[in-house]
PDB file of N, CA and C in Angstrom:
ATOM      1  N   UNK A   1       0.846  -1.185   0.000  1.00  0.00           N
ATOM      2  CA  UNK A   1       0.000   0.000   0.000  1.00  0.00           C
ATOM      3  C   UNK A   1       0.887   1.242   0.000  1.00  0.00           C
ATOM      4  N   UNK A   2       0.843   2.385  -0.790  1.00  0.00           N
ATOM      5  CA  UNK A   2       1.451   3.191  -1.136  1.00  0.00           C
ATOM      6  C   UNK A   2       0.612   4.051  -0.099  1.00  0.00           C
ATOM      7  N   UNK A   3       1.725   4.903   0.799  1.00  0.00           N
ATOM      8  CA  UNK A   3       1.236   6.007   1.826  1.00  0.00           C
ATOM      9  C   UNK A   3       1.308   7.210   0.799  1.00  0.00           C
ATOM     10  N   UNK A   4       0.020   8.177   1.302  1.00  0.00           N
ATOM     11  CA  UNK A   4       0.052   9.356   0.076  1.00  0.00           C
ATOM     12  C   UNK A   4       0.176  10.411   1.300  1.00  0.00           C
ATOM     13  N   UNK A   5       1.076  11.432   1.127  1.00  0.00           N
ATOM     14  CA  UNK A   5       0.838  12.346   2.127  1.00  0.00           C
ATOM     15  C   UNK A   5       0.470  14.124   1.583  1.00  0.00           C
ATOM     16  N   UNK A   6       0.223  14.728   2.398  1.00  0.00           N
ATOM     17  CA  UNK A   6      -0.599  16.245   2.163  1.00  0.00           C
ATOM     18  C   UNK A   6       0.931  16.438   1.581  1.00  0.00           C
ATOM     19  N   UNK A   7       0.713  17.391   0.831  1.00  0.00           N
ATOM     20  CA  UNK A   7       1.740  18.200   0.078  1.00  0.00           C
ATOM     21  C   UNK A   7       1.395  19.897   1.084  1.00  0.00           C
ATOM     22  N   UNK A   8       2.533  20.106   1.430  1.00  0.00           N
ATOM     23  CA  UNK A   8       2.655  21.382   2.614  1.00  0.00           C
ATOM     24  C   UNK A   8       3.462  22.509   2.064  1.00  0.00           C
ATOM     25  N   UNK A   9       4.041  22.290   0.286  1.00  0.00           N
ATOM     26  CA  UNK A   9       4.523  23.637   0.110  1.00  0.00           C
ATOM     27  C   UNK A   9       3.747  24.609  -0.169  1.00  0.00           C
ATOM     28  N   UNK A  10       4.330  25.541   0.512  1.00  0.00           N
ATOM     29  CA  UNK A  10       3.583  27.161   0.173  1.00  0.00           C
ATOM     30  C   UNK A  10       4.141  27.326  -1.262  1.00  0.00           C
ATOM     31  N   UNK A  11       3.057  28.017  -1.886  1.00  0.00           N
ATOM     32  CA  UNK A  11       2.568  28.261  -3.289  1.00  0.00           C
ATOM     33  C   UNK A  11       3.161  30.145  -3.347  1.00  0.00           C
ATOM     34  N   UNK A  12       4.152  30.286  -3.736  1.00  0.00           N
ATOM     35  CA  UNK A  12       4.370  32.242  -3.181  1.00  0.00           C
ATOM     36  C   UNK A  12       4.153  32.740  -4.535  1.00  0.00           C
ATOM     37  N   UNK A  13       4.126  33.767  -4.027  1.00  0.00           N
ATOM     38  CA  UNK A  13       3.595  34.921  -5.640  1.00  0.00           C
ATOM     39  C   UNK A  13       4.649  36.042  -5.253  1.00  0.00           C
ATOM     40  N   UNK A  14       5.897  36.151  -5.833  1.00  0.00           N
ATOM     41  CA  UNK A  14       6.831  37.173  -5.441  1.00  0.00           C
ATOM     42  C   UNK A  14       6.205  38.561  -6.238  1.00  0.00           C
ATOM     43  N   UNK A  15       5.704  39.387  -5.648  1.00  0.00           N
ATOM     44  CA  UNK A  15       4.862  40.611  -6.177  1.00  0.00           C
ATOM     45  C   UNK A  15       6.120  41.629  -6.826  1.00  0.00           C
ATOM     46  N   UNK A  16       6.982  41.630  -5.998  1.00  0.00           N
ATOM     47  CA  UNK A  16       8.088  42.374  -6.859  1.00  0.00           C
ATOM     48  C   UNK A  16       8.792  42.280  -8.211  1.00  0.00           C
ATOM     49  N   UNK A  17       9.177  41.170  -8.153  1.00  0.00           N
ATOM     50  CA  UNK A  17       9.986  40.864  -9.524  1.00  0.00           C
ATOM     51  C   UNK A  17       8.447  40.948 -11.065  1.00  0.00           C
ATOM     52  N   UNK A  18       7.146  40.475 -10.411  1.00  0.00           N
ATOM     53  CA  UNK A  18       6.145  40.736 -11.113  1.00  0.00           C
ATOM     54  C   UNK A  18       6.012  41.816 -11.341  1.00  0.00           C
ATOM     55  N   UNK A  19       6.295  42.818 -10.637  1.00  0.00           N
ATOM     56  CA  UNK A  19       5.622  44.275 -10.810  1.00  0.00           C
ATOM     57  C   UNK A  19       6.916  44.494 -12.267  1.00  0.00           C
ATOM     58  N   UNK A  20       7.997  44.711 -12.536  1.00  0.00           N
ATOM     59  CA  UNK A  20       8.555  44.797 -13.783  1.00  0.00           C
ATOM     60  C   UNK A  20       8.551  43.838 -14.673  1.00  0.00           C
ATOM     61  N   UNK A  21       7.275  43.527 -15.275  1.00  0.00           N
ATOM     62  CA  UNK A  21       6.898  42.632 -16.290  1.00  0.00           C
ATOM     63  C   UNK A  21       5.933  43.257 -17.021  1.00  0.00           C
ATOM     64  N   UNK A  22       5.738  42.807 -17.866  1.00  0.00           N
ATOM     65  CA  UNK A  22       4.676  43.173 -18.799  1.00  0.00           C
ATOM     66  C   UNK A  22       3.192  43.140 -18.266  1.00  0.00           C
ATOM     67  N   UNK A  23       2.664  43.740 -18.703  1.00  0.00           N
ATOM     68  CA  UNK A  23       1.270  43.573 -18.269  1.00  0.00           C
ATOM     69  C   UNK A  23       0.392  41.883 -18.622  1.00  0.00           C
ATOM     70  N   UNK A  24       1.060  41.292 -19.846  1.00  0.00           N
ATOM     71  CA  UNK A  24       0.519  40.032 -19.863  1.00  0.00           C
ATOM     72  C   UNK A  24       1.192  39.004 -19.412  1.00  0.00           C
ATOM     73  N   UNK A  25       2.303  39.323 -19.266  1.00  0.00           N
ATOM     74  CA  UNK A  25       3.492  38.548 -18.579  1.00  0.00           C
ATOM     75  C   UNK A  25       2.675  37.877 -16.852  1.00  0.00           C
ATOM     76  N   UNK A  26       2.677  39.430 -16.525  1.00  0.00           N
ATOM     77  CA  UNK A  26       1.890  39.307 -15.147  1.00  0.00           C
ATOM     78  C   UNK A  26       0.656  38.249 -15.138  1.00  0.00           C
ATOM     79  N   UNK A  27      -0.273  38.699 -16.188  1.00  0.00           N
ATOM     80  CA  UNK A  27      -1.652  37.971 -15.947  1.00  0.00           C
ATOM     81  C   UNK A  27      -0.927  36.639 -16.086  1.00  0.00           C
ATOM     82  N   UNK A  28      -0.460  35.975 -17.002  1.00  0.00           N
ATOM     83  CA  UNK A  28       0.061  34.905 -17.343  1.00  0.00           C
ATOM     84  C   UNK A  28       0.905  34.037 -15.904  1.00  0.00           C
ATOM     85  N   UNK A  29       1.303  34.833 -15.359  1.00  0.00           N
ATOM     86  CA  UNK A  29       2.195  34.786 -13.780  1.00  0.00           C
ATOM     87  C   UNK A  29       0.958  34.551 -12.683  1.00  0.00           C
ATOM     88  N   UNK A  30       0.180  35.316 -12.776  1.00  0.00           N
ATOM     89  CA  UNK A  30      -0.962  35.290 -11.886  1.00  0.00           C
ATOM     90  C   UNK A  30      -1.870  34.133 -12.366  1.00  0.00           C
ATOM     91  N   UNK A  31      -2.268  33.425 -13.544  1.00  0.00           N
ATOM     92  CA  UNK A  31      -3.655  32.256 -14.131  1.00  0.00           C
ATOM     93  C   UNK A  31      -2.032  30.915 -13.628  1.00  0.00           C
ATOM     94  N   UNK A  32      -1.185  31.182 -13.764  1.00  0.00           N
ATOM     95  CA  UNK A  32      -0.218  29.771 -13.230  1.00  0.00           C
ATOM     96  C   UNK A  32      -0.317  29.828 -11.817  1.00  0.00           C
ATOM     97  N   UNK A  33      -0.200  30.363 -11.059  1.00  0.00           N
ATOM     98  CA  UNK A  33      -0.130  30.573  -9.659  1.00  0.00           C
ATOM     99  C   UNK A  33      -1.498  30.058  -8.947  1.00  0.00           C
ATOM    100  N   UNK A  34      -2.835  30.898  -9.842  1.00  0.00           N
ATOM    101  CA  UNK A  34      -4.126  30.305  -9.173  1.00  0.00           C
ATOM    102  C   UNK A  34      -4.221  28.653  -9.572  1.00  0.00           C
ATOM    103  N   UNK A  35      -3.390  28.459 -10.532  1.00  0.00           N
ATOM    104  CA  UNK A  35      -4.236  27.156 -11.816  1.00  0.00           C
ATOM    105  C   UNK A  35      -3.153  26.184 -10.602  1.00  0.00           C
ATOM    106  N   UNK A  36      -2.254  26.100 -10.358  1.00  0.00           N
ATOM    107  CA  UNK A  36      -0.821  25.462  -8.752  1.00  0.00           C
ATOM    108  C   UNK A  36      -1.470  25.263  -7.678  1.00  0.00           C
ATOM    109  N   UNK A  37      -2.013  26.573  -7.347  1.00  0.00           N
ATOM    110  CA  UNK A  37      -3.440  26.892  -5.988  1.00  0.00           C
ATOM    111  C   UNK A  37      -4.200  25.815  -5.400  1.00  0.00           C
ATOM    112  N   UNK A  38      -4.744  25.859  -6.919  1.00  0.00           N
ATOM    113  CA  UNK A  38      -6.100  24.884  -6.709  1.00  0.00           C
ATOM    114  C   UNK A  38      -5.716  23.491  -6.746  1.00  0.00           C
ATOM    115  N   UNK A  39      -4.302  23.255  -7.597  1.00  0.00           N
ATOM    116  CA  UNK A  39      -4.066  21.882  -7.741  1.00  0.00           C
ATOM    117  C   UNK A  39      -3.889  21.384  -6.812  1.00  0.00           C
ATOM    118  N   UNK A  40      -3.216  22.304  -6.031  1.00  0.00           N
ATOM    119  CA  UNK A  40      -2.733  21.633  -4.464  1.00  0.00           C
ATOM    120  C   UNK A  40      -4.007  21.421  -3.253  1.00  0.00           C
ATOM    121  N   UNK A  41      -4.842  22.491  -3.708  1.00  0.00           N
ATOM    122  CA  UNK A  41      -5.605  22.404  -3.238  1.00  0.00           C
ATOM    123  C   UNK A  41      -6.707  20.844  -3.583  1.00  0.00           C
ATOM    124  N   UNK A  42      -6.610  20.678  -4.680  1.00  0.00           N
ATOM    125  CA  UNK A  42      -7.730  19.348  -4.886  1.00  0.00           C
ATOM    126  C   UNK A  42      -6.998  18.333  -4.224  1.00  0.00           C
ATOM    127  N   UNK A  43      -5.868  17.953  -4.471  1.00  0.00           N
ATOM    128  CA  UNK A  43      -4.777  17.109  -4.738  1.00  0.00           C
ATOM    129  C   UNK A  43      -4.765  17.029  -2.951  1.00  0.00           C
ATOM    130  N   UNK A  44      -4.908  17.744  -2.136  1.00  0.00           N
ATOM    131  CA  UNK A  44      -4.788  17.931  -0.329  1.00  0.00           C
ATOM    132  C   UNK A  44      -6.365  17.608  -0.096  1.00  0.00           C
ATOM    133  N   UNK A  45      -7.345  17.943  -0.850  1.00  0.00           N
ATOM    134  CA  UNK A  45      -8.491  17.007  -0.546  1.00  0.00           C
ATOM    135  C   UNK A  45      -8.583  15.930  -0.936  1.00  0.00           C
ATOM    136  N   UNK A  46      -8.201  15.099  -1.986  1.00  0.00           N
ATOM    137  CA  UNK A  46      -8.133  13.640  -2.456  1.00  0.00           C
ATOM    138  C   UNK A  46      -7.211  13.125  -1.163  1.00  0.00           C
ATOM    139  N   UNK A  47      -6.546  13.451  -0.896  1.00  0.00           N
ATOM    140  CA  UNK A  47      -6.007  12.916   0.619  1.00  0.00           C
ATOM    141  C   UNK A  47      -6.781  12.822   1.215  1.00  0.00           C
ATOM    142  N   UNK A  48      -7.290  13.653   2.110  1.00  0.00           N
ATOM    143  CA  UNK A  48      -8.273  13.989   3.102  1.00  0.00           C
ATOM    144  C   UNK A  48      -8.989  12.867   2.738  1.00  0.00           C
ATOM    145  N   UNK A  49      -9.671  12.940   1.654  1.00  0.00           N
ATOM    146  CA  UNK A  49     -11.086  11.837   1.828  1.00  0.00           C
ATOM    147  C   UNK A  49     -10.261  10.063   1.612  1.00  0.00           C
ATOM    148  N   UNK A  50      -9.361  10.041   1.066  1.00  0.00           N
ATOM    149  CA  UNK A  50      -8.709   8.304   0.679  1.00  0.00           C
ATOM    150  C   UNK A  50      -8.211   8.239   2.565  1.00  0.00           C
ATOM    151  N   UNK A  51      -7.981   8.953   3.148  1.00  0.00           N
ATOM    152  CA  UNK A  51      -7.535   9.128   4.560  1.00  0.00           C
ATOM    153  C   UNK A  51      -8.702   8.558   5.750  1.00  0.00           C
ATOM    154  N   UNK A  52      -9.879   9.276   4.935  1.00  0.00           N
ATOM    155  CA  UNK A  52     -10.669   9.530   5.744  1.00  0.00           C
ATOM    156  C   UNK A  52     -12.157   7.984   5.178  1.00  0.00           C
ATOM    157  N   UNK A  53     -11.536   7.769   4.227  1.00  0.00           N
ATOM    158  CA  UNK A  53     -12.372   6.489   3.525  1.00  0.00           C
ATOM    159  C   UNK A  53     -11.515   5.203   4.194  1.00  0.00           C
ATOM    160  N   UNK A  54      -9.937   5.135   4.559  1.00  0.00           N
ATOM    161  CA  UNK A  54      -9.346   4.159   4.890  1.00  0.00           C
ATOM    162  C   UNK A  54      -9.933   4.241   6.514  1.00  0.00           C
ATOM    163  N   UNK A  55      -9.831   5.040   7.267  1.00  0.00           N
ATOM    164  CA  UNK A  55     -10.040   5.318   8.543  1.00  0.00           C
ATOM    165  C   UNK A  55     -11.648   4.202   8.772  1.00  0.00           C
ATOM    166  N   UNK A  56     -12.996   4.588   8.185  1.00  0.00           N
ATOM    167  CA  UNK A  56     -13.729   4.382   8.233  1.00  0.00           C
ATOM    168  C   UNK A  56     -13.720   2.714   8.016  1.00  0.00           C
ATOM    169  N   UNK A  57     -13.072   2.617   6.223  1.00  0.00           N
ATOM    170  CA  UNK A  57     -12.799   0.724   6.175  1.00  0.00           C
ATOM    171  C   UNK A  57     -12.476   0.387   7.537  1.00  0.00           C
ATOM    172  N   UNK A  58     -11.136   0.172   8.354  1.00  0.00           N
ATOM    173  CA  UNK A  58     -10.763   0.109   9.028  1.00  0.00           C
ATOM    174  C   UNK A  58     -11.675   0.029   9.926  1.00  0.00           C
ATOM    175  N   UNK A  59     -12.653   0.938  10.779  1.00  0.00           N
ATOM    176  CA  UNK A  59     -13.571   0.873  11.925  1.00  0.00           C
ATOM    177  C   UNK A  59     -14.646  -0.474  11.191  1.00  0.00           C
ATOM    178  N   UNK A  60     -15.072  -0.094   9.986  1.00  0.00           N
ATOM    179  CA  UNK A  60     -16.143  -1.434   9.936  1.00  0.00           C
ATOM    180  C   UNK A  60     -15.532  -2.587   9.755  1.00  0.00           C
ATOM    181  N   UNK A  61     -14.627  -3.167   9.496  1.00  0.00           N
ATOM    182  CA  UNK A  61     -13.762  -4.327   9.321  1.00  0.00           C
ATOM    183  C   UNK A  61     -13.671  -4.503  11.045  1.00  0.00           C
ATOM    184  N   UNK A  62     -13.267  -3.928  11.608  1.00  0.00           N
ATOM    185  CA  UNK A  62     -12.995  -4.234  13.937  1.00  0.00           C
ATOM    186  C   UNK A  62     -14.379  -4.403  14.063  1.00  0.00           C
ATOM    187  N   UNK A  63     -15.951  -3.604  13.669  1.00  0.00           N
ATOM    188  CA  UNK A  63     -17.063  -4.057  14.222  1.00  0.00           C
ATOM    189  C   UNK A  63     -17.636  -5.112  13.289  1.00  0.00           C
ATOM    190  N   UNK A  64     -16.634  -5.604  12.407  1.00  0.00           N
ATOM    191  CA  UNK A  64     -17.594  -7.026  11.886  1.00  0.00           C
ATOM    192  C   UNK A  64     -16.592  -7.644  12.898  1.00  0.00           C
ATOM    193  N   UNK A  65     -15.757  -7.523  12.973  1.00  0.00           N
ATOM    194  CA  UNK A  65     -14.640  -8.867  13.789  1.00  0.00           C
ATOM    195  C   UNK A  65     -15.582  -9.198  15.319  1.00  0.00           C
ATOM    196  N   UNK A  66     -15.626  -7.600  15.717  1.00  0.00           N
ATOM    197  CA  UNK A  66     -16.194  -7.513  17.232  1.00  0.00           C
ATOM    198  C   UNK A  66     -17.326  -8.765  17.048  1.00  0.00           C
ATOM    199  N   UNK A  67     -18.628  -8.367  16.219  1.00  0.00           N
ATOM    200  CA  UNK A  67     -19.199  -8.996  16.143  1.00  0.00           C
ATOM    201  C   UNK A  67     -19.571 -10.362  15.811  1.00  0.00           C
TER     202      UNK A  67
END
């Protein structure tokens, strides 16, 4: 069984080096940054729930045994 764990890097948006860029440069800097965001973000809930789906297997597998 392959352990999957939360991914904990911070995602940074260095505002400075952005500010001397182009104006589409930027947007382009800013739609990668949100589009990273969210990945991490789904990608830290698919954990959560395979975490939280094993947890549960686990409890009903001990109350069939119990029983």
């Amino acid at each position: 069984m392959k352990i999957v764990k939360k991914d904990t890097k911070k995602i940074e948006f260095d505002k400075e080096k952005v500010q001397n860029l182009s104006l589409d440069a930027q947007k382009n800097r800013l739609e990668e940054y949100y589009k990273r965001k969210d990945l991490l973000l789904l990608s830290n809930n698919y954990v959560d729930n395979l975490s939280k789906n094993a947890k549960r297997m686990i409890e009903q597998k001990n109350k069939i045994k119990s029983d």
